[in-house]
Protein backbone atom coordinates (compact mmCIF):
# COMPACT_ATOMS: atom_id res chain seq x y z
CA UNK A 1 0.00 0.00 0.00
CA UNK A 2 1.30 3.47 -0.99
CA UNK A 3 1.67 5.82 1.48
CA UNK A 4 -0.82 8.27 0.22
CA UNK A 5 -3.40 5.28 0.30
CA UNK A 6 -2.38 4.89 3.91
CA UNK A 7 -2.69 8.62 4.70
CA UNK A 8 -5.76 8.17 2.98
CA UNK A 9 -7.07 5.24 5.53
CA UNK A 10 -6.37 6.95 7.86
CA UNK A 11 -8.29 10.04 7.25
CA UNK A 12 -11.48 7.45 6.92
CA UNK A 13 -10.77 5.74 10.00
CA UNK A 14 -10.51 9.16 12.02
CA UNK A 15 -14.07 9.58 9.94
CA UNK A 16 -15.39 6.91 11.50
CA UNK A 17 -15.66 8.10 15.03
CA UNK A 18 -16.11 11.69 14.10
CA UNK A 19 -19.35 12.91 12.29
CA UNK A 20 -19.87 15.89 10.07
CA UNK A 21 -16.36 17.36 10.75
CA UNK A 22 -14.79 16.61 7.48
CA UNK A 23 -12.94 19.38 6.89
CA UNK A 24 -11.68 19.42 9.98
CA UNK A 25 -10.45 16.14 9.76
CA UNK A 26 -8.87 16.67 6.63
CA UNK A 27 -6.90 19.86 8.10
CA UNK A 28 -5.47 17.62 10.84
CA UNK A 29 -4.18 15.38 8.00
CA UNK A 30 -2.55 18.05 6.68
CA UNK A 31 -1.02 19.61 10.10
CA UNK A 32 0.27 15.52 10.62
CA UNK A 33 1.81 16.08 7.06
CA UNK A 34 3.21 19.73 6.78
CA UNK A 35 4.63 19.14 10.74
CA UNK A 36 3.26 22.01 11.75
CA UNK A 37 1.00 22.51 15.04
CA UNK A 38 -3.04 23.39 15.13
CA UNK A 39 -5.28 25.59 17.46
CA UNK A 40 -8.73 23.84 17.60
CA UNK A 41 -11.43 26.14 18.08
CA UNK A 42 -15.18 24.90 19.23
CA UNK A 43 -17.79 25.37 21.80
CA UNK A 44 -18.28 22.62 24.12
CA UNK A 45 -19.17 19.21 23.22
CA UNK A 46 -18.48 19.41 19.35
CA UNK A 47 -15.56 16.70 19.87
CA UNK A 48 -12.70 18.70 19.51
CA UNK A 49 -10.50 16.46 21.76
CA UNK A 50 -12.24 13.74 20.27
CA UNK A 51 -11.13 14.12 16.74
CA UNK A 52 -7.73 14.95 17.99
CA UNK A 53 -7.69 11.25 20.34
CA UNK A 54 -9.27 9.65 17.00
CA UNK A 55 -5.88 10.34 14.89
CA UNK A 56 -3.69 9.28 17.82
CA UNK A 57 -5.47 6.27 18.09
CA UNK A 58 -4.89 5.29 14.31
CA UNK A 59 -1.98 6.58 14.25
CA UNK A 60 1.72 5.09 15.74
CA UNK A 61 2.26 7.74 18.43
CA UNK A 62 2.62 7.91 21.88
CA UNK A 63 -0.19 10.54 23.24
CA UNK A 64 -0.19 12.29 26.09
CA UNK A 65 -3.07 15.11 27.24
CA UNK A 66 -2.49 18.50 29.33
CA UNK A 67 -5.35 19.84 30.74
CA UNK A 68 -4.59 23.19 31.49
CA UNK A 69 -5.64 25.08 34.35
CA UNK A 70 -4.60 28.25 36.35
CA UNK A 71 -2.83 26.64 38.82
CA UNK A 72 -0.53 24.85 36.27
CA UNK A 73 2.84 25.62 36.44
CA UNK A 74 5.52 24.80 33.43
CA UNK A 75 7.29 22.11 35.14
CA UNK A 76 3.92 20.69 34.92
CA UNK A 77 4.13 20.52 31.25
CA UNK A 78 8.07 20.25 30.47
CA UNK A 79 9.19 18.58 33.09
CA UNK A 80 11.89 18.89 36.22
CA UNK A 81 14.89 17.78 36.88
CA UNK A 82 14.16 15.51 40.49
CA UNK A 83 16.75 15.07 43.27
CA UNK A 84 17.82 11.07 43.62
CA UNK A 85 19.94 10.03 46.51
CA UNK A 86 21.59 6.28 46.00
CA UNK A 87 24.13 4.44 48.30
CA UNK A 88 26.01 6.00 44.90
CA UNK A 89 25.99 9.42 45.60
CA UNK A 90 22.94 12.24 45.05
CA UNK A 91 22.24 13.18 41.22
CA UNK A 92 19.94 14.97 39.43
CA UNK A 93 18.02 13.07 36.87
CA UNK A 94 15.86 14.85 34.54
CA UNK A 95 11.79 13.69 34.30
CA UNK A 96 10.10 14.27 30.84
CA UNK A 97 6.90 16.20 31.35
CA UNK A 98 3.69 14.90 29.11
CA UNK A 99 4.98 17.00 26.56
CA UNK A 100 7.54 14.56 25.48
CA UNK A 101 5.06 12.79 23.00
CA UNK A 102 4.19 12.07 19.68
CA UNK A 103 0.79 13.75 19.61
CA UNK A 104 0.41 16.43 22.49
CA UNK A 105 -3.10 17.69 23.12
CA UNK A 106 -3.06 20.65 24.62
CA UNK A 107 -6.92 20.98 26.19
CA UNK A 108 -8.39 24.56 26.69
CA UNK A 109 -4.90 25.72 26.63
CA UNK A 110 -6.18 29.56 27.29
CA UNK A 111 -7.10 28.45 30.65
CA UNK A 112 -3.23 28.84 31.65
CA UNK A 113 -1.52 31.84 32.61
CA UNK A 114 0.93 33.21 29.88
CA UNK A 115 3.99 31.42 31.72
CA UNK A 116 2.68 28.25 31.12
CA UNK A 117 1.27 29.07 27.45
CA UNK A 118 5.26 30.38 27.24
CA UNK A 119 6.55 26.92 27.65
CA UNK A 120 5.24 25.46 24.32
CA UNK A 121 7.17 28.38 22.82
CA UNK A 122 10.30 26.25 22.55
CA UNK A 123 8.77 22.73 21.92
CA UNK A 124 6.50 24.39 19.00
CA UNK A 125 9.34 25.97 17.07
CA UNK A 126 12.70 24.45 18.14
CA UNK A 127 11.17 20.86 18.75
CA UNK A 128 13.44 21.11 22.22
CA UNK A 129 13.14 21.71 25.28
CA UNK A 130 15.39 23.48 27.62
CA UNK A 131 15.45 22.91 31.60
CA UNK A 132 18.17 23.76 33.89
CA UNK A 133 20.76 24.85 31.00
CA UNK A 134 20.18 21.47 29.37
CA UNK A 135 18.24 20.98 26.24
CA UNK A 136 16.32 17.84 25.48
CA UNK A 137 15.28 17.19 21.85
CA UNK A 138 11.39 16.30 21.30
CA UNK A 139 10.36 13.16 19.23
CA UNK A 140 10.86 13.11 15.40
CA UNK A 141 7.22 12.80 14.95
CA UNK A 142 5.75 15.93 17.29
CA UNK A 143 2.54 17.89 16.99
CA UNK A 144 0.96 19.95 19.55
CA UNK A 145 -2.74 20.01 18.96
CA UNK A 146 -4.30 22.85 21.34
CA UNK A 147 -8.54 23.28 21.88
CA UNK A 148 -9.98 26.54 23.33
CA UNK A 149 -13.26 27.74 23.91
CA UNK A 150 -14.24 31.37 22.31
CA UNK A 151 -16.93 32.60 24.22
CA UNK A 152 -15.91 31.61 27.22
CA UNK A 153 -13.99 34.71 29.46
CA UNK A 154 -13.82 34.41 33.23
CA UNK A 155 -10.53 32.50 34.08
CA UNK A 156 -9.12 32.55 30.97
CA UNK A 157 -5.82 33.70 29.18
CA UNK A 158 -5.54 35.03 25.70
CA UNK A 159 -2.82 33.61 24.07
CA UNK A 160 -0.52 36.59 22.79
CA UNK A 161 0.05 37.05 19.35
CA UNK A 162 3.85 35.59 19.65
CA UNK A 163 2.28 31.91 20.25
CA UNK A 164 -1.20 32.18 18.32
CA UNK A 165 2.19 32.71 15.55
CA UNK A 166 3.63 29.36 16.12
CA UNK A 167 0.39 27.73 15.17
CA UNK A 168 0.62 26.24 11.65
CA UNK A 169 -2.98 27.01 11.35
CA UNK A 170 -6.47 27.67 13.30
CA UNK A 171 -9.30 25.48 12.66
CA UNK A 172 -12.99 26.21 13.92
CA UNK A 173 -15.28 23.06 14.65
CA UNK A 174 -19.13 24.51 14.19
CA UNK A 175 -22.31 22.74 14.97
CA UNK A 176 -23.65 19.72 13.21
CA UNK A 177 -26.42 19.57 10.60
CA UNK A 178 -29.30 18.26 11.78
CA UNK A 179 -29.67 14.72 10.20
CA UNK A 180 -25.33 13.83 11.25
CA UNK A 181 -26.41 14.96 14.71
CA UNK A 182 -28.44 11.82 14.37
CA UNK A 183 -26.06 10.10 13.04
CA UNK A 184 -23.54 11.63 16.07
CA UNK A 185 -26.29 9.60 18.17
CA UNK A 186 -26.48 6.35 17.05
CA UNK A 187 -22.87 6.03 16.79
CA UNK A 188 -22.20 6.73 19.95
CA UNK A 189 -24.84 4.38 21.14
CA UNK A 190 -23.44 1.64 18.52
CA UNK A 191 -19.69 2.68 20.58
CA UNK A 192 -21.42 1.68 24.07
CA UNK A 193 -23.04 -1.60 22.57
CA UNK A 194 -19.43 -3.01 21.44
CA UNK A 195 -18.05 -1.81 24.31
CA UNK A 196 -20.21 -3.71 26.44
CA UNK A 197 -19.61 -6.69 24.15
CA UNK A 198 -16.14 -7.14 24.28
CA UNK A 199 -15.89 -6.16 27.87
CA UNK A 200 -11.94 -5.31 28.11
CA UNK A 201 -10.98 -7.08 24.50
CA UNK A 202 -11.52 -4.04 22.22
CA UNK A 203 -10.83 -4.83 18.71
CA UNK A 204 -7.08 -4.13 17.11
CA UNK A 205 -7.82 -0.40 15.14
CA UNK A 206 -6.51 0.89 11.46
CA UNK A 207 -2.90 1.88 12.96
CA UNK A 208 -0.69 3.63 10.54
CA UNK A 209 3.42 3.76 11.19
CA UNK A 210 4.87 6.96 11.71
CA UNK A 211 7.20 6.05 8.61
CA UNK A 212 4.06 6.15 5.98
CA UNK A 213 4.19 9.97 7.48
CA UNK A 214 7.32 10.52 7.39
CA UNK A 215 7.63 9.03 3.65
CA UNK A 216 4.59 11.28 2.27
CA UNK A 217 6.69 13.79 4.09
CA UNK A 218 9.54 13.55 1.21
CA UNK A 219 6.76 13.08 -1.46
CA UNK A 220 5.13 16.54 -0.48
CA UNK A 221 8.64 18.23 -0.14
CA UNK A 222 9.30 17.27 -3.68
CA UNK A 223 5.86 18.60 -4.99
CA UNK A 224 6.20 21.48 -8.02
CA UNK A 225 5.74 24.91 -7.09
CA UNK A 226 5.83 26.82 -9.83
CA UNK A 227 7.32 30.93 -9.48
CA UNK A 228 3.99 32.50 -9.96
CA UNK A 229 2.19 30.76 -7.37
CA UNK A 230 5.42 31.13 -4.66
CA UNK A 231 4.53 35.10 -6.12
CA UNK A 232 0.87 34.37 -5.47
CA UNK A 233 1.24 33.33 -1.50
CA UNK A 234 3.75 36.13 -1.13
CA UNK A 235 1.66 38.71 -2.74
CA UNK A 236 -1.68 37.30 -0.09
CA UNK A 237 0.68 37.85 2.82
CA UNK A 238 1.82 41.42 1.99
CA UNK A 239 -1.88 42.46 1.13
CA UNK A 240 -2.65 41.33 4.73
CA UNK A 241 0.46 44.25 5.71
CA UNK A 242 -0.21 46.84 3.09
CA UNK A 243 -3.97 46.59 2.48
CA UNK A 244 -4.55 50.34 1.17
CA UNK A 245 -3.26 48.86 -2.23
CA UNK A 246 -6.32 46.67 -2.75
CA UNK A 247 -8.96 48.72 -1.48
CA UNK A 248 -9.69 51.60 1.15
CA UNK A 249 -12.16 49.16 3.39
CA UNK A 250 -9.38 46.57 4.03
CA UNK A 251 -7.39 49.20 4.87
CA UNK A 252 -9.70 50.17 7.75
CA UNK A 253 -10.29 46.70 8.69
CA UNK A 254 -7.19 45.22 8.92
CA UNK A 255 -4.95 46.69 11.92
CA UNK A 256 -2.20 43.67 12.02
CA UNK A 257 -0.89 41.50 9.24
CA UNK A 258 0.68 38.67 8.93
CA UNK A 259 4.41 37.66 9.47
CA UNK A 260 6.66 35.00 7.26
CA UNK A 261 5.13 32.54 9.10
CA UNK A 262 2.28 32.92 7.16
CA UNK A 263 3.96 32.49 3.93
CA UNK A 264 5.55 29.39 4.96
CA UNK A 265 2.52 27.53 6.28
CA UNK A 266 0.81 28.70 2.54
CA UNK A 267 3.48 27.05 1.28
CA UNK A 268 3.46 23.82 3.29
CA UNK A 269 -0.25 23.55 3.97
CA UNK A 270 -0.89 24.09 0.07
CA UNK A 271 1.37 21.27 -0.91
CA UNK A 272 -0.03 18.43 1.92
CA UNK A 273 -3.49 19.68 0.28
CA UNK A 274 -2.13 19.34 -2.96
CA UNK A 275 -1.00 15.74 -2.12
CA UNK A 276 -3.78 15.33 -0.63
CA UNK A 277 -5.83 14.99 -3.79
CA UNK A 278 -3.27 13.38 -6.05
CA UNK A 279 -1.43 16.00 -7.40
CA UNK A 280 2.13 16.34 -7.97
CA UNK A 281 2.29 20.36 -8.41
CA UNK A 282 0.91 23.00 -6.60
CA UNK A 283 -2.21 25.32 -7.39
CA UNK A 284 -3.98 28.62 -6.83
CA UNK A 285 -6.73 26.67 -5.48
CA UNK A 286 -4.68 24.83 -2.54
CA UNK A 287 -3.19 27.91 -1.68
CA UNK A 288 -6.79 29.43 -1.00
CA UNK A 289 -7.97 26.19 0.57
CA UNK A 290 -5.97 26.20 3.29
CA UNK A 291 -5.44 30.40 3.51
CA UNK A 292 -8.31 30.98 5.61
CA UNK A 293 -6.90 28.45 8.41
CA UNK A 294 -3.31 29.97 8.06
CA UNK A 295 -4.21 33.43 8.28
CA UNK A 296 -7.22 33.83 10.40
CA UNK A 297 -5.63 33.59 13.94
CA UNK A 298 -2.55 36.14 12.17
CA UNK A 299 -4.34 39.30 11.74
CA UNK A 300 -5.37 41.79 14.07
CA UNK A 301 -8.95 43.46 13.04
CA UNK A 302 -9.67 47.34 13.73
CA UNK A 303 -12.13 48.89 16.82
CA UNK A 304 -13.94 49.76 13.14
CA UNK A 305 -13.87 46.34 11.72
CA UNK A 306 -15.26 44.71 15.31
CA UNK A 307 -17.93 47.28 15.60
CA UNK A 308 -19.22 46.22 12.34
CA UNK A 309 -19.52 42.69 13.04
CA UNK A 310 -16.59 41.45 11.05
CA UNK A 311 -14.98 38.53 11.43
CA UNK A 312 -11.26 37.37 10.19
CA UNK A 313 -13.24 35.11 7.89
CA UNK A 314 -14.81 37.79 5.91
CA UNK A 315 -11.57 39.52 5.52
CA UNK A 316 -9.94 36.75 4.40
CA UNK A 317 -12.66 36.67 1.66
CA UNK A 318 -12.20 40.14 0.51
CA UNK A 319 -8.23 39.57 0.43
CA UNK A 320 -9.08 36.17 -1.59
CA UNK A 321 -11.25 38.31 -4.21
CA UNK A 322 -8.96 41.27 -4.37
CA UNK A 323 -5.75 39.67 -4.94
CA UNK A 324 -4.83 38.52 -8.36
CA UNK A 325 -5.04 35.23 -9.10
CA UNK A 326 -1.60 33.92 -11.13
């Protein structure tokens, strides 16, 4: 079996347990394959954390889950280094902290104060980890998957713009239709049945190995872009920083745009998408696929734009229209 036909089982098996959230599952597919991190947005109860323990489960990764709350502290998180005393001597041996995973779910994450939020800093970017003077490199295959809540306020923490940055892209998880909330139902219900069945001898899942990832890695680096469409992302980004040259409304609606990052995660997210549906070169059409994801959680709206009801979304739109296409 190819690896794309493995990448593609396992984007059906994570479909399986998670109904009406397609496109959400296929953006964690493409975070797994452009090795970047995601910020899960959702209300309550629209299985955030249960898409995210869906692709661990079919996946070969260690897991680990951080439920962060005020009281956390980053030790809590990294990891310590923990006085021993032996007939040997004393030493200090260094514990990993739950971050030292494959997967990393990082639940309601704006529930901790900005010190802890601060720890990921290093893991998300350098893939490392640095206590006591000593750094301690994070599994090949890492992803930090964080959820938050958006309407909720009282004990919370926005994250600051420096780490919403290090987030390869921002998802949103809305409400199911009708007729799959039915379906969210009886599947559930068929899940409680089979568990009662086997009664502690679950059935073996779809597991895929971390090197079908790693190989579909390669395959995506060595996609085509062609030098219009590397013009194209960079031209989306700068319109996001100069957006009096498209029109005088974006220019009063967007306050904050977009760093490199954002070019780079165009670049990466386009080509996993790309891959994705069996292509071996790079389109306008990928690029604006994933663009609303990369750049929503990157700009920084007006008091003008908010009082108007505008969301990120709807910006991205205009930018989408506005820019010329290559």
């Amino acid at each position: 079996m190819s690896c794309r036909a493995e990448l593609e089982a396992l984007e059906a098996a994570i479909g399986t347990s998670i109904i009406g959230q397609k496109p959400v599952i296929r953006r964690l597919v493409i975070g797994l394959l452009a090795n970047g991190n995601l910020l899960i947005e959702g209300l309550p109860g629209l299985a955030k954390t249960r898409a995210i323990k869906a692709m661990s489960r079919h996946l070969e990764a260690d897991f680990s889950r951080i439920q962060f709350t005020p009281d956390l502290l980053p030790s809590d998180v990294t990891g310590s280094d923990v006085y021993h005393q032996s007939v040997e001597g004393s030493v200090f041996t260094f514990s990993p902290g739950p971050l030292f995973a494959n997967l990393v779910l990082a639940d309601e994450i704006n529930r901790a104060p900005a010190k802890v939020q601060s720890a990921l800093l290093e893991a998300m970017e350098e893939r490392q980890v640095t206590v006591s003077g000593k750094t301690h490199p994070l599994p090949s295959l890492f992803m930090v998957l964080a959820t938050q809540n958006p309407i909720e306020q009282e004990g919370t923490y926005p994250l600051p713009e420096a780490q919403l940055d290090r987030f390869m892209m921002k998802v949103l998880i809305d409400y199911p239709a009708v007729e799959e909330e039915v379906e969210v139902i009886r599947l559930v219900r068929d899940e409680e049945r089979e568990t009662l069945r086997q009664e502690g001898s679950p059935s073996a899942p779809v597991v895929i190995a971390q090197e079908s990832v790693f190989e579909a890695r390669r395959e995506i680096a060595a996609l085509h872009v062609a030098e219009p469409i590397e013009r194209y992302m960079a031209d989306l980004v700068e319109a996001t920083r100069h957006p009096a040259a498209l029109s005088e409304d974006l220019e009063r609606w967007i306050e904050l745009g977009a760093s490199p990052r954002a070019s780079l995660a165009l670049d990466r997210c386009g080509r996993a998408h790309a891959w994705l549906n069996g292509r071996d070169y790079l389109d306008p059409q990928d690029v604006q696929a994933v663009a609303p994801d990369v750049l929503r959680h990157r700009l920084g709206l007006s008091f003008e734009a908010q009082g108007e009801g505008l969301t990120t979304d709807t910006v991205i739109a205009q930018l989408l229209a506005r820019v010329a296409l290559p």
